[in-house]
Protein backbone atom coordinates (compact mmCIF):
# COMPACT_ATOMS: atom_id res chain seq x y z
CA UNK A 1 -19.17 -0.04 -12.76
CA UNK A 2 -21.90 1.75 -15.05
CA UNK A 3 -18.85 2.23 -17.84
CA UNK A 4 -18.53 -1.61 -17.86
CA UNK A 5 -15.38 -1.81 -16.19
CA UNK A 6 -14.65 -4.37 -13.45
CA UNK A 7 -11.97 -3.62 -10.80
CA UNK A 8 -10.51 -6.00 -7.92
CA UNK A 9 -8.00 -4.06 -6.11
CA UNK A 10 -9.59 -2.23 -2.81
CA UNK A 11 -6.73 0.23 -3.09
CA UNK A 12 -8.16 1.22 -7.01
CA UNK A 13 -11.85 1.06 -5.42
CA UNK A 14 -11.06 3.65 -2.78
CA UNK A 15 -9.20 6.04 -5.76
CA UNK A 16 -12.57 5.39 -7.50
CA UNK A 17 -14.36 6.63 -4.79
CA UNK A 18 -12.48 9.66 -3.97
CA UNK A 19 -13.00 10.61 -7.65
CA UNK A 20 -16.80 10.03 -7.36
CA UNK A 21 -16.99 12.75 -4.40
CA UNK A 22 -16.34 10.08 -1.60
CA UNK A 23 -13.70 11.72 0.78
CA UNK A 24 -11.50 8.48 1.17
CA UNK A 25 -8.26 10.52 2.31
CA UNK A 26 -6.63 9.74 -1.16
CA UNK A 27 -4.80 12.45 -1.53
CA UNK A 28 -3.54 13.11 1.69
CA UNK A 29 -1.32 11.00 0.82
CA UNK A 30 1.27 10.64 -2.09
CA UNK A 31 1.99 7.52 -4.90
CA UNK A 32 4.63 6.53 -2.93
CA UNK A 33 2.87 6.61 0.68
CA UNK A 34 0.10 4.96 -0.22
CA UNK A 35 2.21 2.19 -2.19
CA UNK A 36 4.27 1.79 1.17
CA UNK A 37 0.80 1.41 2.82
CA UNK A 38 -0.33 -1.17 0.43
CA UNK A 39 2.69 -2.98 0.93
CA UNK A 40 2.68 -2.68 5.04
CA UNK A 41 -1.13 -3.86 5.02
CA UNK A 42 0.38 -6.79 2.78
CA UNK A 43 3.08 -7.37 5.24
CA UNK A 44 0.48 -7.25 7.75
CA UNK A 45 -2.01 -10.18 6.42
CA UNK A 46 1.01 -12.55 5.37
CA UNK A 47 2.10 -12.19 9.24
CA UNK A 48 -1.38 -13.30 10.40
CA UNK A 49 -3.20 -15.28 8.02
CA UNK A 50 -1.00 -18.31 7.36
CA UNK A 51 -2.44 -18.80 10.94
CA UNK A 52 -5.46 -19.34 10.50
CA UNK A 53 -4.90 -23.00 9.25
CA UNK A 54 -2.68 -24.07 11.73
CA UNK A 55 -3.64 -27.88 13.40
CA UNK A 56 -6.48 -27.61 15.95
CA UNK A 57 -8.14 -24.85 13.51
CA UNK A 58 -8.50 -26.57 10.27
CA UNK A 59 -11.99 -27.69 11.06
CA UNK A 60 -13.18 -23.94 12.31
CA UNK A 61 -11.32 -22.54 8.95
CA UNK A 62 -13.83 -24.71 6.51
CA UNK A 63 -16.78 -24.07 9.06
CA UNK A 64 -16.32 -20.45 9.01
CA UNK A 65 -16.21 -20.17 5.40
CA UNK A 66 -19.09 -22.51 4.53
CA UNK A 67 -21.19 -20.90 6.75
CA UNK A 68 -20.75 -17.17 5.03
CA UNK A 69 -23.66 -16.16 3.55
CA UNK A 70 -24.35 -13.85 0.30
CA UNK A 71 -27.32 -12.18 0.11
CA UNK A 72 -29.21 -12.99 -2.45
CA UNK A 73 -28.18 -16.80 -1.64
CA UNK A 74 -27.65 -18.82 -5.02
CA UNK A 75 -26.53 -22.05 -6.17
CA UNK A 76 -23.52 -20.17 -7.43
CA UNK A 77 -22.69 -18.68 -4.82
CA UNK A 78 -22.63 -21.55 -2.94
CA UNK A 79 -20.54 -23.28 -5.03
CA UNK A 80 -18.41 -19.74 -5.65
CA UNK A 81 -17.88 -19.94 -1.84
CA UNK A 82 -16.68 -23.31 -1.45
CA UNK A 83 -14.02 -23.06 -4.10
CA UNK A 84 -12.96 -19.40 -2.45
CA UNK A 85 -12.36 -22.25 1.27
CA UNK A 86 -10.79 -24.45 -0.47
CA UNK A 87 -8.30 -21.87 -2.32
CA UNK A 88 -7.51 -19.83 0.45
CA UNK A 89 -6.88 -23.11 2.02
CA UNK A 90 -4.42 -24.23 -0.31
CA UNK A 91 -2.72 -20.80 -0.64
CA UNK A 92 -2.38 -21.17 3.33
CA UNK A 93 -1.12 -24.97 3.32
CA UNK A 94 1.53 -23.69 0.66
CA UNK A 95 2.79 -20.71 2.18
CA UNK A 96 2.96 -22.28 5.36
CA UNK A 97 4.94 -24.64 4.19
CA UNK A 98 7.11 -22.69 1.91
CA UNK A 99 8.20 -21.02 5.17
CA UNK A 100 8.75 -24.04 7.11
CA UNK A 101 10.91 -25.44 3.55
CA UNK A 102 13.52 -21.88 4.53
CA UNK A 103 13.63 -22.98 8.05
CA UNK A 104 10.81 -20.30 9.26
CA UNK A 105 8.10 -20.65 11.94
CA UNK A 106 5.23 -19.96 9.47
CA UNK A 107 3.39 -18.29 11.85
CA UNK A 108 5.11 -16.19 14.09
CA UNK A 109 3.47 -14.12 16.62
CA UNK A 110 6.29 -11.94 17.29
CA UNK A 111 6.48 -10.94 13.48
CA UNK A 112 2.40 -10.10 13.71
CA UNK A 113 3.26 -8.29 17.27
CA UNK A 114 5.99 -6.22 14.96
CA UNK A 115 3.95 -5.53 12.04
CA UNK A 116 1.03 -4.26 14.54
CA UNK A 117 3.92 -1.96 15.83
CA UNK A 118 3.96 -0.51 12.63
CA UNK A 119 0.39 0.92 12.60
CA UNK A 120 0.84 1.92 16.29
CA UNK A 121 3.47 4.37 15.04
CA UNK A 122 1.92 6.13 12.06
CA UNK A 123 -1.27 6.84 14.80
CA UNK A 124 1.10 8.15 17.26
CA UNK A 125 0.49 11.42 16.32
CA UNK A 126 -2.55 11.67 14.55
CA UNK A 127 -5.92 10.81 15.17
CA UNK A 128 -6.82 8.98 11.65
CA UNK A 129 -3.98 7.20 9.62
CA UNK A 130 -5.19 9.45 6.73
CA UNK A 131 -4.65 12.63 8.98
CA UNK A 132 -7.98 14.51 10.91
CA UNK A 133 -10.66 11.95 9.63
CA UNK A 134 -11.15 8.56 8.79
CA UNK A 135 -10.24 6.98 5.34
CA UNK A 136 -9.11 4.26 3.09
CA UNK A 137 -6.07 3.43 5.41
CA UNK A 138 -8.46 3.41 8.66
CA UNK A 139 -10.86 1.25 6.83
CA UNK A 140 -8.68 -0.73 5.02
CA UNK A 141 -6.77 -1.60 8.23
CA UNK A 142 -9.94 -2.16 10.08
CA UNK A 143 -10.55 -4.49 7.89
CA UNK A 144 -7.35 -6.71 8.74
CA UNK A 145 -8.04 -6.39 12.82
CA UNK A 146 -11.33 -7.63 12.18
CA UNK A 147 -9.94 -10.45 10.48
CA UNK A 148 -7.57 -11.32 12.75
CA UNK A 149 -10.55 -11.22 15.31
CA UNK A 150 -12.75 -13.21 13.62
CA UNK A 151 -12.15 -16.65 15.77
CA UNK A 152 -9.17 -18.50 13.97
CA UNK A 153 -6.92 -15.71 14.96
CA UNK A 154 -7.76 -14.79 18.19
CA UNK A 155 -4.53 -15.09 20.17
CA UNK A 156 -3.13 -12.06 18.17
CA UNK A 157 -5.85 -9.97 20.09
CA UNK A 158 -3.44 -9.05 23.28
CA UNK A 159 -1.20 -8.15 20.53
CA UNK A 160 -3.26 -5.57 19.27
CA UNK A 161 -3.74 -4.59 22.60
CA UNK A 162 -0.76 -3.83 23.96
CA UNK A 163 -0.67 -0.98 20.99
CA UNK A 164 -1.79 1.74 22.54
CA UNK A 165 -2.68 4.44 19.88
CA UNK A 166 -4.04 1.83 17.73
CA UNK A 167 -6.24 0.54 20.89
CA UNK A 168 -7.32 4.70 20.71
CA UNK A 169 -8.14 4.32 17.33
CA UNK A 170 -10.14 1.12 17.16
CA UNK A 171 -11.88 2.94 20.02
CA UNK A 172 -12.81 5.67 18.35
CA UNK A 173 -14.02 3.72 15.25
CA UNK A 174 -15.76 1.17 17.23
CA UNK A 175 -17.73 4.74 18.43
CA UNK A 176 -18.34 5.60 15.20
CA UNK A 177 -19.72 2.25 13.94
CA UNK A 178 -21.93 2.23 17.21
CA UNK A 179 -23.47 6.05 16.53
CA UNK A 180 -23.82 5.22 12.74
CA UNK A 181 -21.62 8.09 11.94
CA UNK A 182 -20.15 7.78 8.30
């Protein structure tokens, strides 16, 4: 940022946001909501991305990363995002086996199918998971399905379909995205 400061976490970028004049939806919600939202969205990932190096993918996991482009492209970056593949591949290989070391199927579609469930519920009655407009939850979770739809995680897509108020939501932001509408 301008004051020097560098921050990482998206949930502190979206406060930072909000505070520059952003509506994110931050306060809509309280400490403890959006800490129980952090930690569902981490539930979430854990559920879905240890599959995405799973035999029979390994090949489209290090393709699809080496072919991500920055813009401007530099040597560094280059070399930035071939250690990022090989990290994230590691962290996958060892949490994957970690859970198959306590005698657990390290990727398990029913526990992705149950975390999804999760989300489903909070839009049950509301439009937005941040109440009558989009924010950092909506985002942030779009994020994840677009992730899990990215091609090494495709078979969780009837998953996500079989939710029907998050199928509503993704529906409406997919609108959104399409009109340009912030």
């Amino acid at each position: 940022l301008a004051d020097g400061t560098c921050h990482a976490d998206s949930f502190r970028m979206y406060a930072l946001l909000e505070e520059g004049g952003y509506p994110m939806g931050w306060q809509e919600l309280g400490p403890s909501q959006r800490g129980e939202a952090q930690y569902e969205l981490e539930r979430l990932f854990f559920a879905y991305a240890l599959g995405r190096c799973m035999p029979g993918k390994r090949g489209r996991f290090m393709k699809a990363w080496s072919q991500m482009q920055e813009e401007p492209v530099t040597a560094l970056g280059v070399v930035w995002r071939a250690l990022l593949a090989s990290y994230f591949w590691v962290l996958i290989h060892v949490g994957r086996g970690a859970l198959r070391g306590a005698g657990r199927d390290p990727y398990d579609l029913g526990l992705v199918e149950h975390r999804l469930t999760y989300w489903d519920a909070r839009l049950a009655n509301q439009p937005w998971l941040t109440g009558e407009r989009p924010g950092f939850l909506d985002f942030a979770l779009w994020g994840h399905v677009q992730c899990m739809a990215s091609g090494l995680t495709d078979e969780v897509l009837p998953l996500i379909q079989r939710q029907p108020h998050l199928m509503r939501w993704l529906g409406a932001l997919t609108a959104m995205h399409e009109a340009g509408s912030p």
